[in-house]
N, C-alpha and C. Protein backbone atom coordinates (compact mmCIF):
# COMPACT_ATOMS: atom_id res chain seq x y z
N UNK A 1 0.11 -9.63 -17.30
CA UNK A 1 -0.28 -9.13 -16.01
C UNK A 1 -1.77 -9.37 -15.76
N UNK A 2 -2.31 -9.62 -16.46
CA UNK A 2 -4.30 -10.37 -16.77
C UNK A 2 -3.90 -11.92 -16.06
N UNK A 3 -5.20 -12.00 -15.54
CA UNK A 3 -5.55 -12.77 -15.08
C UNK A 3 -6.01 -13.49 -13.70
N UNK A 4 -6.46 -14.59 -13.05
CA UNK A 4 -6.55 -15.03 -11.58
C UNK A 4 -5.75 -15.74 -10.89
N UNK A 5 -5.73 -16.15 -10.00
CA UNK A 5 -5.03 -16.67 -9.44
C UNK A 5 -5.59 -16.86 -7.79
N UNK A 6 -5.44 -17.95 -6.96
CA UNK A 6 -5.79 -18.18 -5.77
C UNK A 6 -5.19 -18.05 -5.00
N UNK A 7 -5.38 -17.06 -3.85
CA UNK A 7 -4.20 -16.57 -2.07
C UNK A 7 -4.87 -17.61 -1.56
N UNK A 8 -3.92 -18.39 -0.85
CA UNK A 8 -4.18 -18.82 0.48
C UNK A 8 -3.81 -18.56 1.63
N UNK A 9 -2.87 -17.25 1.81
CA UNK A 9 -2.92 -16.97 3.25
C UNK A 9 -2.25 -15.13 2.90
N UNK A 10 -1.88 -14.67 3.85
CA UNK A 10 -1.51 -13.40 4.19
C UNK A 10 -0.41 -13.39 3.47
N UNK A 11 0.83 -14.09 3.93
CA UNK A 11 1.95 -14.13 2.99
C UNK A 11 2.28 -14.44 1.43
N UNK A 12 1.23 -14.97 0.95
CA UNK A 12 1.22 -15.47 -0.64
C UNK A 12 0.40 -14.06 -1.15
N UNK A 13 -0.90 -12.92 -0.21
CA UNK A 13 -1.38 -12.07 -0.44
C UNK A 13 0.35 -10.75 -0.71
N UNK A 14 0.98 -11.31 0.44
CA UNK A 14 2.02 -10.46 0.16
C UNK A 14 2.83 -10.45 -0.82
N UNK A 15 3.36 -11.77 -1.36
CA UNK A 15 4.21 -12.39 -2.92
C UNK A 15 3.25 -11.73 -3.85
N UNK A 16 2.12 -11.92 -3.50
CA UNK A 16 1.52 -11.64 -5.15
C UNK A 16 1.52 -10.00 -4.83
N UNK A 17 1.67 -9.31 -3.83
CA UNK A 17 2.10 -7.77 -4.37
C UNK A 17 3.35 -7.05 -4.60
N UNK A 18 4.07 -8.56 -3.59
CA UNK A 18 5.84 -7.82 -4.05
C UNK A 18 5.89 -8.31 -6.08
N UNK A 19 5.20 -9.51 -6.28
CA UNK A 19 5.30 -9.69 -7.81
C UNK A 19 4.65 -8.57 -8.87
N UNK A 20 3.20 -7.75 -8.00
CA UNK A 20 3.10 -7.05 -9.17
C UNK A 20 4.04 -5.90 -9.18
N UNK A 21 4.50 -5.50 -8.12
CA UNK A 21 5.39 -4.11 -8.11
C UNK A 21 6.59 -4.29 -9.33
N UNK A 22 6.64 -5.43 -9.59
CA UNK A 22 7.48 -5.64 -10.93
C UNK A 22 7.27 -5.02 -12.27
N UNK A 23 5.83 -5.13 -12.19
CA UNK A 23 4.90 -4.74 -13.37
C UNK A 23 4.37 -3.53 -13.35
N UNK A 24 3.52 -2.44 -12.32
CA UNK A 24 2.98 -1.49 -11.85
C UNK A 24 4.42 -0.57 -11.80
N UNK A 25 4.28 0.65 -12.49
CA UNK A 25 5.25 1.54 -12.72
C UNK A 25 4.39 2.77 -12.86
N UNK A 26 5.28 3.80 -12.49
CA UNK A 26 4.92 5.27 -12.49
C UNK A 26 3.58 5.63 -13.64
N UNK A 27 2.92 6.60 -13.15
CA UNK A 27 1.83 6.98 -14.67
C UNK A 27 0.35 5.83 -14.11
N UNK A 28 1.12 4.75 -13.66
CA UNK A 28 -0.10 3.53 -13.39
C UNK A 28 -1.82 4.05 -12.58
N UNK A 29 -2.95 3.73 -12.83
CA UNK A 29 -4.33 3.78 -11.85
C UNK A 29 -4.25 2.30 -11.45
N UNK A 30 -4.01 2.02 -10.07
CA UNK A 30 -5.12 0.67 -9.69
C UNK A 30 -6.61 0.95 -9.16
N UNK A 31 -7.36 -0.23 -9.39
CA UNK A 31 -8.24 0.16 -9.07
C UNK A 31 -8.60 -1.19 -8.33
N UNK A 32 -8.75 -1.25 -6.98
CA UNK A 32 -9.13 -2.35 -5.80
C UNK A 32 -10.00 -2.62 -5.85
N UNK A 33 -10.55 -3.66 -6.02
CA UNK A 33 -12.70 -4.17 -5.46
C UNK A 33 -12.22 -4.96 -4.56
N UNK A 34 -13.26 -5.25 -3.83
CA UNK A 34 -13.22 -6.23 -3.41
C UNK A 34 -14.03 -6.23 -1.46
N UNK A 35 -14.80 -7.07 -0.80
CA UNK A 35 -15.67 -6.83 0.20
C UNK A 35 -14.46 -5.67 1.63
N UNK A 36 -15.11 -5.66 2.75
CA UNK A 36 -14.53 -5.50 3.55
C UNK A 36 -13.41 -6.34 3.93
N UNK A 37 -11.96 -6.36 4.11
CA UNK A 37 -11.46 -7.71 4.67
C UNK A 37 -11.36 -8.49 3.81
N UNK A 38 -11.21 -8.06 2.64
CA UNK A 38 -10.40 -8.90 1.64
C UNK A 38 -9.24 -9.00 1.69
N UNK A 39 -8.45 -7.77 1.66
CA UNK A 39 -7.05 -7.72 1.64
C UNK A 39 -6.71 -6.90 0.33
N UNK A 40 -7.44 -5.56 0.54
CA UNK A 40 -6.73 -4.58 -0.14
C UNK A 40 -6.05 -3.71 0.39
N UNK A 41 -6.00 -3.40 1.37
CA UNK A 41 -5.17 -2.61 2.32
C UNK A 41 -3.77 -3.65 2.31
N UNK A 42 -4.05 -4.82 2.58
CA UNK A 42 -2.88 -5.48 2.78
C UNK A 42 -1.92 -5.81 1.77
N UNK A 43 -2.99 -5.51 0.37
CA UNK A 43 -1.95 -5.52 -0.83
C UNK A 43 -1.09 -4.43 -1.00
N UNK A 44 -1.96 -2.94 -0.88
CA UNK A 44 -1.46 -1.79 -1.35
C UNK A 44 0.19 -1.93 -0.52
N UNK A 45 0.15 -1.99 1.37
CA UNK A 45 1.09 -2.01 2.42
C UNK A 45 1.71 -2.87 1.58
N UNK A 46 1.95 -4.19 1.08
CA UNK A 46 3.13 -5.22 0.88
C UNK A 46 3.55 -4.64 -0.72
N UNK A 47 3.13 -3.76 -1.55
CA UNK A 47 3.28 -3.18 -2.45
C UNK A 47 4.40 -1.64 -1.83
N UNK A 48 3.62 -1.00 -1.29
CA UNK A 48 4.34 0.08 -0.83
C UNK A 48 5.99 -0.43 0.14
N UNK A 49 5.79 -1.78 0.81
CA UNK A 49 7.08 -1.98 0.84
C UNK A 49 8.06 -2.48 0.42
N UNK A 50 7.31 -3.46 -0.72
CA UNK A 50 8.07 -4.03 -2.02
C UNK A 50 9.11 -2.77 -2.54
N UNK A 51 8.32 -1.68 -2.52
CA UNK A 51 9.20 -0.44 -3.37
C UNK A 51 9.95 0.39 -2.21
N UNK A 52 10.06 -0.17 -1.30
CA UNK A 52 10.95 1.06 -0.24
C UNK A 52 10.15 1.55 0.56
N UNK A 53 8.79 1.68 0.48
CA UNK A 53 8.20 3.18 1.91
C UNK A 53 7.79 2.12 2.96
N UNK A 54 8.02 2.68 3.77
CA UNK A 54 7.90 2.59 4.82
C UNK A 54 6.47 3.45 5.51
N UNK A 55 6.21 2.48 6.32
CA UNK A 55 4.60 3.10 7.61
C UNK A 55 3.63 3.57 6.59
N UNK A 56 3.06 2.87 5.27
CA UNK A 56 1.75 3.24 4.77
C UNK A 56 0.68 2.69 6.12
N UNK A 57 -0.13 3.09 5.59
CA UNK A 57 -1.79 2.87 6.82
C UNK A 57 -2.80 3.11 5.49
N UNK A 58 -3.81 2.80 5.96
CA UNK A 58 -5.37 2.80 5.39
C UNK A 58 -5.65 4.59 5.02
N UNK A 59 -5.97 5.27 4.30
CA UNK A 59 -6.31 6.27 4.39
C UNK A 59 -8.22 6.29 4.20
N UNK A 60 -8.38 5.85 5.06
CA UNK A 60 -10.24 5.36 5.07
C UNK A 60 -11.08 7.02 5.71
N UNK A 61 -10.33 7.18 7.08
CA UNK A 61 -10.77 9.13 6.95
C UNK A 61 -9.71 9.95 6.49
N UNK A 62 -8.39 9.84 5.81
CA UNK A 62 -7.92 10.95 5.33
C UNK A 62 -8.43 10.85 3.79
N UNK A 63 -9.15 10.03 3.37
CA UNK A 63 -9.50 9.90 1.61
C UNK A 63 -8.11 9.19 1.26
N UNK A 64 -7.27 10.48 1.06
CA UNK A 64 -5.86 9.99 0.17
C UNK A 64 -4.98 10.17 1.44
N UNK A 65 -3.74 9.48 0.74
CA UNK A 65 -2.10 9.41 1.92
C UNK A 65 -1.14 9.37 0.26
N UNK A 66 -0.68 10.05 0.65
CA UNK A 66 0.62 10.13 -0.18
C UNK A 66 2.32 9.78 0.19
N UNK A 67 2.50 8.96 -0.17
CA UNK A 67 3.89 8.18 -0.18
C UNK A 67 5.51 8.96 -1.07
N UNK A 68 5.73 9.52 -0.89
CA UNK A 68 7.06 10.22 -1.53
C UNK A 68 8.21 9.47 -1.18
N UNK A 69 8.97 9.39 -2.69
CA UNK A 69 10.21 8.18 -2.69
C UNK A 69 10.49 8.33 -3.77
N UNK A 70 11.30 7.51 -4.50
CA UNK A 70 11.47 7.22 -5.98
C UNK A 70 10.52 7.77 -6.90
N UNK A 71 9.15 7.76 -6.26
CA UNK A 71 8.01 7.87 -7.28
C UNK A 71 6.92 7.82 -6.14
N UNK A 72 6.04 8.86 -6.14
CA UNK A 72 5.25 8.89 -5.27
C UNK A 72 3.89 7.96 -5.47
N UNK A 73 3.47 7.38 -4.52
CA UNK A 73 2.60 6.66 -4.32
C UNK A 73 1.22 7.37 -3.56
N UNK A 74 0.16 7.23 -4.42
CA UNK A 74 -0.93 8.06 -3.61
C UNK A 74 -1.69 6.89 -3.10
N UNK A 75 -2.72 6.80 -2.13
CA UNK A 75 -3.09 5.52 -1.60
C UNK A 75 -4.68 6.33 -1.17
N UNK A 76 -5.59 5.98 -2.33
CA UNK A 76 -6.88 6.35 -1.39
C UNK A 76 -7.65 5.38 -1.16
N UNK A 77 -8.87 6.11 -0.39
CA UNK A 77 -10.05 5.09 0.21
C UNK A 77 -11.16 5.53 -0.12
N UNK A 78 -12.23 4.91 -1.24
CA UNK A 78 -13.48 5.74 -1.56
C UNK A 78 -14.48 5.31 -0.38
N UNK A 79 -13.81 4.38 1.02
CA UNK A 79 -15.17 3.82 1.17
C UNK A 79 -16.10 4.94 2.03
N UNK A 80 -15.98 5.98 2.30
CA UNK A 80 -16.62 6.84 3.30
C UNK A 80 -17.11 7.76 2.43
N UNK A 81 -16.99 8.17 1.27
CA UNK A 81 -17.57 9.32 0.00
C UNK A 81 -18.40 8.76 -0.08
N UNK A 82 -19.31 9.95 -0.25
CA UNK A 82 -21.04 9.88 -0.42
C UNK A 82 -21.18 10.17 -1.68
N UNK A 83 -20.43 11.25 -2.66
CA UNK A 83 -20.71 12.07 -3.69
C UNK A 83 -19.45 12.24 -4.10
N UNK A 84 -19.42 11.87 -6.11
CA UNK A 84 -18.10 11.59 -6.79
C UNK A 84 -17.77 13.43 -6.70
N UNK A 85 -18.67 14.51 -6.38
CA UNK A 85 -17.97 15.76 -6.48
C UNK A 85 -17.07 15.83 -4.95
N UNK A 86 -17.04 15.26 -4.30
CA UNK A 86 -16.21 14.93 -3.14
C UNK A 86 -14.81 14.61 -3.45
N UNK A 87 -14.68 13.68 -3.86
CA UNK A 87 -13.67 13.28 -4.85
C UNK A 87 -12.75 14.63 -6.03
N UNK A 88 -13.90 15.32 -6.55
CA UNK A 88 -13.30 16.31 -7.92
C UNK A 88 -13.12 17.66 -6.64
N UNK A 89 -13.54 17.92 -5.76
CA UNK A 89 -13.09 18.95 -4.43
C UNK A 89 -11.48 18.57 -3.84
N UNK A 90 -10.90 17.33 -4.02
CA UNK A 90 -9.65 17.45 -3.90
C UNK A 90 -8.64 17.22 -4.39
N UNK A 91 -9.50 17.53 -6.13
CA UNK A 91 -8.60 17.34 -7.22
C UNK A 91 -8.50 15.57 -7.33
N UNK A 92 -9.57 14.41 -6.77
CA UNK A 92 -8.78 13.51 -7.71
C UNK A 92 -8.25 13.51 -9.21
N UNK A 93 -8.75 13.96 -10.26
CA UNK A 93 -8.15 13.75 -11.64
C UNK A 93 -6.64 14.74 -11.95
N UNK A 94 -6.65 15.44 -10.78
CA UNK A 94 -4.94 15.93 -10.96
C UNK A 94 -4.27 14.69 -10.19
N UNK A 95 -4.55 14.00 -9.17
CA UNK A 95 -3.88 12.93 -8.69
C UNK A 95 -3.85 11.97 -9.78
N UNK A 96 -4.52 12.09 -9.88
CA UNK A 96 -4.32 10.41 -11.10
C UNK A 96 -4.15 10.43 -12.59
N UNK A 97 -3.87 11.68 -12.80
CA UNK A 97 -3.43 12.03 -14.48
C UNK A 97 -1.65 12.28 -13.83
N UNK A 98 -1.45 12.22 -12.60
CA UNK A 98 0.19 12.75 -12.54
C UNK A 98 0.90 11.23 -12.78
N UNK A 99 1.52 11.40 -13.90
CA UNK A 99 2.68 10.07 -14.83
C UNK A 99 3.69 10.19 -13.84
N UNK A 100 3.84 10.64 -12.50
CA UNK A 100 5.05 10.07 -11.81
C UNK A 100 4.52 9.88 -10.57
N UNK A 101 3.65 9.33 -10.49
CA UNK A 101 2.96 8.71 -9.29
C UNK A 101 2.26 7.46 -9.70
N UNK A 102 2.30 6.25 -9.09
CA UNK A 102 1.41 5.10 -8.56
C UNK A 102 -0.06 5.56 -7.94
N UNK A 103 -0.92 5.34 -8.39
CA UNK A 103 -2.58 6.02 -7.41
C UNK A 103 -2.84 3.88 -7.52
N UNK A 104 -2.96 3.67 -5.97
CA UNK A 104 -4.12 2.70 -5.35
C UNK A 104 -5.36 3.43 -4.84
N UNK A 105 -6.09 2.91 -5.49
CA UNK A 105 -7.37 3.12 -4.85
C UNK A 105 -8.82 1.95 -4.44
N UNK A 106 -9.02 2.20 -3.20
CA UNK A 106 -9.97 0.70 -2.60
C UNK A 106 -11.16 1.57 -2.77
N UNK A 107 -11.91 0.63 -2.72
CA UNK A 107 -13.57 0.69 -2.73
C UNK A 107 -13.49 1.44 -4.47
N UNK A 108 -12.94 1.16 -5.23
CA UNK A 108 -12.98 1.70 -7.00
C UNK A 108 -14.35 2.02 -7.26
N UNK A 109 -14.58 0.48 -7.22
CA UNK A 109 -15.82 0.38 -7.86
C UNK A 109 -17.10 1.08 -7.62
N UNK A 110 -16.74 2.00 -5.82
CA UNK A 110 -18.28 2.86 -5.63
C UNK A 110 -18.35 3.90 -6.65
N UNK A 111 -17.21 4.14 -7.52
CA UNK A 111 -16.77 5.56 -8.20
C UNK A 111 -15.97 5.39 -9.56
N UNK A 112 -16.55 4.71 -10.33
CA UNK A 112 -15.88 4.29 -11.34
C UNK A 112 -15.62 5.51 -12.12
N UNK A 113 -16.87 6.30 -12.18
CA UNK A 113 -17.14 7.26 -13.26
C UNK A 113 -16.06 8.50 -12.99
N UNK A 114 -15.34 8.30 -12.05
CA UNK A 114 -13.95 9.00 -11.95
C UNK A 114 -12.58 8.59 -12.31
N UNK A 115 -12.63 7.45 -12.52
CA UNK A 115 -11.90 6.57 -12.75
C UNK A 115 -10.99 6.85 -14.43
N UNK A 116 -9.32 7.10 -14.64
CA UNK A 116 -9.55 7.23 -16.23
C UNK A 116 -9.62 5.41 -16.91
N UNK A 117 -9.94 5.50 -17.90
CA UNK A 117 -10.61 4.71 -18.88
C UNK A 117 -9.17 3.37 -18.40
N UNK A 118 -8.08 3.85 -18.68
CA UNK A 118 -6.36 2.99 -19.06
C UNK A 118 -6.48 2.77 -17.57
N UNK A 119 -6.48 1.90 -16.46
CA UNK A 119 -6.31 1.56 -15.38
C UNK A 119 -5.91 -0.01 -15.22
N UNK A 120 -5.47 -0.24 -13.85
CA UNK A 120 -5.69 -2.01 -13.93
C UNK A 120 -6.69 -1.88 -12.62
N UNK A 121 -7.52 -3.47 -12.93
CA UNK A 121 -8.16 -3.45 -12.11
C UNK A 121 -7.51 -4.49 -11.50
N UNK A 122 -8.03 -4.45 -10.12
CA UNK A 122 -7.39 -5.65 -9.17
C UNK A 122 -8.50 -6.02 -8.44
N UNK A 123 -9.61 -7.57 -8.86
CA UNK A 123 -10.66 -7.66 -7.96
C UNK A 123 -10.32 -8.93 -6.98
N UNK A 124 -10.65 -8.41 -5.87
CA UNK A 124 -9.91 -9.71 -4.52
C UNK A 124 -11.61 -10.24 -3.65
N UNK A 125 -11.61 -11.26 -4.27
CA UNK A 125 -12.91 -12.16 -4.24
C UNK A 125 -12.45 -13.06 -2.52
N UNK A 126 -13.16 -13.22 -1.53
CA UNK A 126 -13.63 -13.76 -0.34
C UNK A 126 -13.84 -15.23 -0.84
N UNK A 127 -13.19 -16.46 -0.92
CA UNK A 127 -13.57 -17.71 -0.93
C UNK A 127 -13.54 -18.83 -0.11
N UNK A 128 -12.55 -18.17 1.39
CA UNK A 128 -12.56 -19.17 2.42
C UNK A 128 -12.12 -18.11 3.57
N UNK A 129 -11.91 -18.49 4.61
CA UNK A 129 -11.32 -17.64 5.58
C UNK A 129 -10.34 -16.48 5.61
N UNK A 130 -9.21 -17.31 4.85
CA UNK A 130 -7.48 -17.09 4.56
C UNK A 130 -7.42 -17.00 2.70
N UNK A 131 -8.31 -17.67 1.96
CA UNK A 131 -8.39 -17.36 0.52
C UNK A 131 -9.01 -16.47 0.12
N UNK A 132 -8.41 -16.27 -1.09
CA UNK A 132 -8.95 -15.15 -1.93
C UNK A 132 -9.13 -15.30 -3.18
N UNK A 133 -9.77 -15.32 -4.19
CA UNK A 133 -9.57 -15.13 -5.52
C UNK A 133 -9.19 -13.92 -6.11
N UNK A 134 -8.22 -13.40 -6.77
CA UNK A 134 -7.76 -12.04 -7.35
C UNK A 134 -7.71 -12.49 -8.46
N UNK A 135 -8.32 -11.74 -9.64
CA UNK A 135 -8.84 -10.93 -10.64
C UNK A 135 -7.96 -9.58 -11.17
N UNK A 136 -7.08 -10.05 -12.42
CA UNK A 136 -6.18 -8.54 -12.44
C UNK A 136 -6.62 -8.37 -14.19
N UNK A 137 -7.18 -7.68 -14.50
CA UNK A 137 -7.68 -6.99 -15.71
C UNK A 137 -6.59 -5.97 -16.08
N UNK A 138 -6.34 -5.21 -17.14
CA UNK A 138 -6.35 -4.14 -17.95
C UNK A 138 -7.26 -3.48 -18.29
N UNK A 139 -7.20 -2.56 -18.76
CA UNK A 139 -8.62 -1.74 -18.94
C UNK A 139 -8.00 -0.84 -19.54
């Protein structure tokens, strides 16, 4: 599940998230980098419908959105937190220590130090208009 690989458009952004939902199972942290308009929102959405839910959205002012199904999916957005005690005020580390939930989370990297240690990272690099470079680590 390591390694890169090159998107060239919206729909291959979408294959490569219906492919990781193969791999990404309950208990899992992702952790998103990547600029504005990369296409992490668009991974988490083609992920969340790879597995069944239906109508995810950006949670950029709700922080988190939670997905209930088979296995709940939490979906946050660090990019508007100023302060990681922002984050520990709505319980992230009970969200993301729960083993029957999926946690995506974009903008990771402003807030690592919340982050637990066992995560995957997913970094989605800007290289042309419609490309991307993605970056999938273990950790």
């Amino acid at each position: 599940m390591t390694g890169s690989r090159t998107i060239n458009s919206v729909d291959e952004m979408r294959d490569f998230a219906r492919e990781m939902y193969k791999y990404i199972k309950p208990g899992d942290v992702i952790a998103l980098n990547g600029e504005l308009g990369a296409g992490k929102t668009l991974f988490v959405k083609a992920f969340c419908k790879a597995a069944g839910y239906d109508g995810s959205s950006s949670p950029t002012f709700a922080i988190v959105n939670s997905y209930p199904g088979e296995y709940t999916i939490y979906h946050f957005d660090f990019y508007r937190i100023k302060k990681s005690s922002e984050l520990l005020d709505i319980g992230i580390e009970e969200y993301l220590a729960d083993g029957d939930a999926v946690s995506f989370i974009e903008w990771a990297e402003l807030f690592a130090d919340v982050l637990p240690q066992r995560r995957i990272e997913i970094s989605i690099k800007v290289i042309g208009e419609t490309s991307r470079e993605v970056i999938v680590e273990q950790k």
